[in-house]
N, C-alpha and C. Protein backbone atom coordinates (compact mmCIF):
# COMPACT_ATOMS: atom_id res chain seq x y z
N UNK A 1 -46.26 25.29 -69.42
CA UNK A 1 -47.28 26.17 -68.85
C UNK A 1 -47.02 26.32 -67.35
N UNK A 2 -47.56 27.91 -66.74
CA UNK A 2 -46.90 27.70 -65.01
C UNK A 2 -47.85 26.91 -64.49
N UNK A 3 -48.05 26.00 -63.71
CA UNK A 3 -48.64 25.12 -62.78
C UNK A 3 -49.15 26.38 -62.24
N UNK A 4 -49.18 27.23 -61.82
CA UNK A 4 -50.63 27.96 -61.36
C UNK A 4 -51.35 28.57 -62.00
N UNK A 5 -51.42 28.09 -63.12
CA UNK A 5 -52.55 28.23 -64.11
C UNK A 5 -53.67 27.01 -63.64
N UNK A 6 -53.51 26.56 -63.06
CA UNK A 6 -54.25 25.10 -62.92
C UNK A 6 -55.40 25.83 -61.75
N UNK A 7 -54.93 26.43 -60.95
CA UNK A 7 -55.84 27.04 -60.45
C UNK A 7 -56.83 28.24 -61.03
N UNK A 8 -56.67 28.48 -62.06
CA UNK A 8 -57.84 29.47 -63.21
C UNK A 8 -58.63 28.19 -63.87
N UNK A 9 -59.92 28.88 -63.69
CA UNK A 9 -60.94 28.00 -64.66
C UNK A 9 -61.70 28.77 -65.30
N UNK A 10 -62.11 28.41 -66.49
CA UNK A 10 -63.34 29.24 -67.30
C UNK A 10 -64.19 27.69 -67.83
N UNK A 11 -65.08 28.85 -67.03
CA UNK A 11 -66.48 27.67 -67.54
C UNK A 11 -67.61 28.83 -68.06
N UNK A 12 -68.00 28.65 -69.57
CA UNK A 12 -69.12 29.23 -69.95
C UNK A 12 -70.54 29.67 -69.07
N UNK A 13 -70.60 28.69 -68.44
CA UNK A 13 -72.07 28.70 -67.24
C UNK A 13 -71.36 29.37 -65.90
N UNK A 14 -70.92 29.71 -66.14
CA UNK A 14 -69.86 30.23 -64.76
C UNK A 14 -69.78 31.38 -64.77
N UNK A 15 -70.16 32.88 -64.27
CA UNK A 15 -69.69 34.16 -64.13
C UNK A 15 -69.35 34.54 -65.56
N UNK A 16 -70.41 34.04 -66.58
CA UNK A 16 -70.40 34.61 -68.14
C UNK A 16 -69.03 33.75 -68.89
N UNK A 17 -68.47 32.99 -68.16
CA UNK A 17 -67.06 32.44 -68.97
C UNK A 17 -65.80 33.57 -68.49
N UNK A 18 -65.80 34.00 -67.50
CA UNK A 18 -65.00 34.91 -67.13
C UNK A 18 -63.86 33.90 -66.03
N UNK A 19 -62.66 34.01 -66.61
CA UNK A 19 -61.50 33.57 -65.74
C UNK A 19 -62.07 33.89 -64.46
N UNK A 20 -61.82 32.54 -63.38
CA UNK A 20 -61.99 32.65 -61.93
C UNK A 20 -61.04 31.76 -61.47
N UNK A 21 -61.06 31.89 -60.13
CA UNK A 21 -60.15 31.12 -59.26
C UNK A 21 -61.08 29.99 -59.47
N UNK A 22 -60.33 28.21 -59.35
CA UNK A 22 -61.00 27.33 -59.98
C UNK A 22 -61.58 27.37 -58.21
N UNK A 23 -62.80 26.53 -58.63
CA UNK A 23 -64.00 25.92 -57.31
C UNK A 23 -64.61 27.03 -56.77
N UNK A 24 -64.09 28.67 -57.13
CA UNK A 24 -65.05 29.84 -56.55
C UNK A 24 -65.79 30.54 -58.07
N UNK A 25 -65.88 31.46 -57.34
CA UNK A 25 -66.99 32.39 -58.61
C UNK A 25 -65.83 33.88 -58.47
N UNK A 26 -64.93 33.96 -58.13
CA UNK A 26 -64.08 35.12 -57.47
C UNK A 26 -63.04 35.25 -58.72
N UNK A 27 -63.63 36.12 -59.82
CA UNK A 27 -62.94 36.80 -61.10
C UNK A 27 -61.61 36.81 -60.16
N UNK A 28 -60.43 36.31 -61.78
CA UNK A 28 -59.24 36.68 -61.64
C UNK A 28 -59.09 38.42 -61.86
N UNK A 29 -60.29 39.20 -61.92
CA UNK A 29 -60.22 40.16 -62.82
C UNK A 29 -60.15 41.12 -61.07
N UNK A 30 -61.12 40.83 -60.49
CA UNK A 30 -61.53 41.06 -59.40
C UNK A 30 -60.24 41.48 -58.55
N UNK A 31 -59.59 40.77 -58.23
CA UNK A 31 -58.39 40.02 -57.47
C UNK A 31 -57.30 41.23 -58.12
N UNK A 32 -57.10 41.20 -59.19
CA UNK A 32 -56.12 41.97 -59.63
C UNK A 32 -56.54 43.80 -59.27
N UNK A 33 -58.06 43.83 -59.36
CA UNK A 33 -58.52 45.16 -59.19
C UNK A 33 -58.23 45.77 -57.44
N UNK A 34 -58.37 44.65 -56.54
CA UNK A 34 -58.14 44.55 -55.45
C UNK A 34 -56.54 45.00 -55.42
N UNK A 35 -55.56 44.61 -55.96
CA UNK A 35 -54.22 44.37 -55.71
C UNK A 35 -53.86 46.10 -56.30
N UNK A 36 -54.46 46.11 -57.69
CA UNK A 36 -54.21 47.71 -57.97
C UNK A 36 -54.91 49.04 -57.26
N UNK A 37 -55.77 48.84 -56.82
CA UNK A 37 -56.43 49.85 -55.45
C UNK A 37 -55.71 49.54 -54.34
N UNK A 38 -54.68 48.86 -54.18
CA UNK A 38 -53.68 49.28 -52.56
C UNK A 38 -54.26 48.13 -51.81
N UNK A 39 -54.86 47.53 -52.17
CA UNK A 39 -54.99 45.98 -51.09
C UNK A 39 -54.31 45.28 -50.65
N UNK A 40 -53.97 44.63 -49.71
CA UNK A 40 -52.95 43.80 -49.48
C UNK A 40 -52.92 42.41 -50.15
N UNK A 41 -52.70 41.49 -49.86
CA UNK A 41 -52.47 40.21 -50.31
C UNK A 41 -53.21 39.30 -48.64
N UNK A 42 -52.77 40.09 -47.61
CA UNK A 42 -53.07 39.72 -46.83
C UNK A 42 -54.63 40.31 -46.44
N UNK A 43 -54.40 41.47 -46.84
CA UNK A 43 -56.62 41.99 -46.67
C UNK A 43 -57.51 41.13 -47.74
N UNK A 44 -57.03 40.62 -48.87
CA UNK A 44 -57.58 40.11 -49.46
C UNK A 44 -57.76 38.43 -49.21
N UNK A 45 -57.09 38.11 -48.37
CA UNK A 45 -57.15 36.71 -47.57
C UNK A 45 -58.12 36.48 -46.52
N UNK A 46 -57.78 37.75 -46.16
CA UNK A 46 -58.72 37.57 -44.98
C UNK A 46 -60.44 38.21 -45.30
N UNK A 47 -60.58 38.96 -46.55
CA UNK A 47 -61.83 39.19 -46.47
C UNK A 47 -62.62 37.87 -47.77
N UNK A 48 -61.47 37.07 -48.22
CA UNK A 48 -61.54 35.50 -49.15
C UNK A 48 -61.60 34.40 -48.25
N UNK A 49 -61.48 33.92 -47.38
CA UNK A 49 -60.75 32.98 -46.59
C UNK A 49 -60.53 31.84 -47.45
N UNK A 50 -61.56 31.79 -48.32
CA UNK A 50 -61.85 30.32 -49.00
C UNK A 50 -60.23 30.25 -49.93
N UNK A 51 -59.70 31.35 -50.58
CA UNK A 51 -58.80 31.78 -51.18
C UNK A 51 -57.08 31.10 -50.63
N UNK A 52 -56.48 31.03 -51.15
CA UNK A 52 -54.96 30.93 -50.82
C UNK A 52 -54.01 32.12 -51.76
N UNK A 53 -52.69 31.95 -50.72
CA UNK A 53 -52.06 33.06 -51.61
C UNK A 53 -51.65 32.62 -53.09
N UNK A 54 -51.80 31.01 -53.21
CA UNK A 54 -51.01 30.65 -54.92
C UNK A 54 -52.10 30.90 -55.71
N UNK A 55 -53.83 31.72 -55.03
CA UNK A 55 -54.53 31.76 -56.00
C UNK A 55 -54.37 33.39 -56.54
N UNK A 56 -54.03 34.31 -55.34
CA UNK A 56 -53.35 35.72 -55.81
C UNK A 56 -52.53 35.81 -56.56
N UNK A 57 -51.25 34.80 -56.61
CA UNK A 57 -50.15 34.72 -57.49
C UNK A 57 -50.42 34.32 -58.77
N UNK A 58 -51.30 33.14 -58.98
CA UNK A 58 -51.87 32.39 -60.03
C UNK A 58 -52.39 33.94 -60.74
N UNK A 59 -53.53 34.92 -60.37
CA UNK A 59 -54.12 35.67 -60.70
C UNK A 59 -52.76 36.88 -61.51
N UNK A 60 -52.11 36.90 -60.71
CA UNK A 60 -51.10 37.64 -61.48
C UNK A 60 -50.66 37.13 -62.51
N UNK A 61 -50.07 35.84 -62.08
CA UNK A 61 -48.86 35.71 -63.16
C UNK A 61 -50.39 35.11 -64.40
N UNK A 62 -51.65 35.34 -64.60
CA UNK A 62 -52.48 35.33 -66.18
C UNK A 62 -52.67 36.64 -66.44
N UNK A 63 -52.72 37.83 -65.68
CA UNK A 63 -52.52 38.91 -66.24
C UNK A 63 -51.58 39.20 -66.50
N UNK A 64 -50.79 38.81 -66.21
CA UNK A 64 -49.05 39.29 -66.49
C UNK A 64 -49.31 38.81 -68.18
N UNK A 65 -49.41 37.32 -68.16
CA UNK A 65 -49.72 36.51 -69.33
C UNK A 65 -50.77 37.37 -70.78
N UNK A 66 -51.56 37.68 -69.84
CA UNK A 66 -52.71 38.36 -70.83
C UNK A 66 -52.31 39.62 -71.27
N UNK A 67 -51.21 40.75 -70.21
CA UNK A 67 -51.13 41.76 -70.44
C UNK A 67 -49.54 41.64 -71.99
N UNK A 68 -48.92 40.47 -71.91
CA UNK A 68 -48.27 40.43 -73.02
C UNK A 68 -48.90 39.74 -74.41
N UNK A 69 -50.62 40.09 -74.42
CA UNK A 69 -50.98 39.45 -75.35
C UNK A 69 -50.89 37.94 -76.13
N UNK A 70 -50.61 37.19 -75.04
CA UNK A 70 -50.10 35.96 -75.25
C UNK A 70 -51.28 35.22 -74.79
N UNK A 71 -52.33 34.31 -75.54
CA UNK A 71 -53.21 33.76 -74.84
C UNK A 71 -52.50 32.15 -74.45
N UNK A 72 -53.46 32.05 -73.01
CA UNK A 72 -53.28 31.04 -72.43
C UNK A 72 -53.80 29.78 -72.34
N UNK A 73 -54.37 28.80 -72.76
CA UNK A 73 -55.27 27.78 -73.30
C UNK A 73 -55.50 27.26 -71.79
N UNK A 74 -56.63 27.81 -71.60
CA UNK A 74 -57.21 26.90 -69.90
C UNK A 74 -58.33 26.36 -70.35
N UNK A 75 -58.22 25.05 -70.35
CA UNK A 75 -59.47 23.73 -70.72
C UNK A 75 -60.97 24.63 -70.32
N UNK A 76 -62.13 24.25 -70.75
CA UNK A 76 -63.30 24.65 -70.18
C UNK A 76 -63.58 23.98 -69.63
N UNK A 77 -64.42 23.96 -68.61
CA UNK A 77 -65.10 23.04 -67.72
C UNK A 77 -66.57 22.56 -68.00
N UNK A 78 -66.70 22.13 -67.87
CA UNK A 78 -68.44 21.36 -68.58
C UNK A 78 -69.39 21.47 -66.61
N UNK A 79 -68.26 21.22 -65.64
CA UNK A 79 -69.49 21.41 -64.42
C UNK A 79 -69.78 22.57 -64.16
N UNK A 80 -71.39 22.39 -63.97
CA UNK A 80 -71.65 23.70 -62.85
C UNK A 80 -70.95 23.46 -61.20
N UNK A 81 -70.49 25.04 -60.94
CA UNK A 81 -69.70 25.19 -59.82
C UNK A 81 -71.32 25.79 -59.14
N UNK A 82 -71.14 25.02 -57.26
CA UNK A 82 -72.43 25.06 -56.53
C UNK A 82 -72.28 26.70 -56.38
């Protein structure tokens, strides 16, 4: 599995169970919508701060993943994120 998968979490109590960057509420879905409307990597850092770039990359390379219909087994999380 790529090690930046480790940074995606789905937690049921979390943003409906919707893939996020792990410790935020910030959809992988989000991130990618950002990147396909002409965003930078770098506008999106700076309007994230909390964010890093291996969590943009992480975000790609599960759509990349998802877009070849290949599911990805990311553990659920049982905590609520504050």
């Amino acid at each position: 599995m790529n090690p930046l998968f480790e940074r995606i979490s789905i937690n049921p109590a979390v943003c409906f169970g919707k893939p996020c960057i792990r410790s935020t509420r910030i959809w992988v879905a989000l991130i990618l919508d950002f990147l396909a409307n002409g965003m930078s990597v770098n506008e999106i850092l700076e309007e994230y701060p909390q964010l890093e770039i291996k969590d943009i990359l992480a975000a790609l390379a599960y759509g990349a993943e998802m877009s070849r219909e290949r599911f990805i087994e990311i553990p659920l999380t049982e905590k609520l994120a504050a």
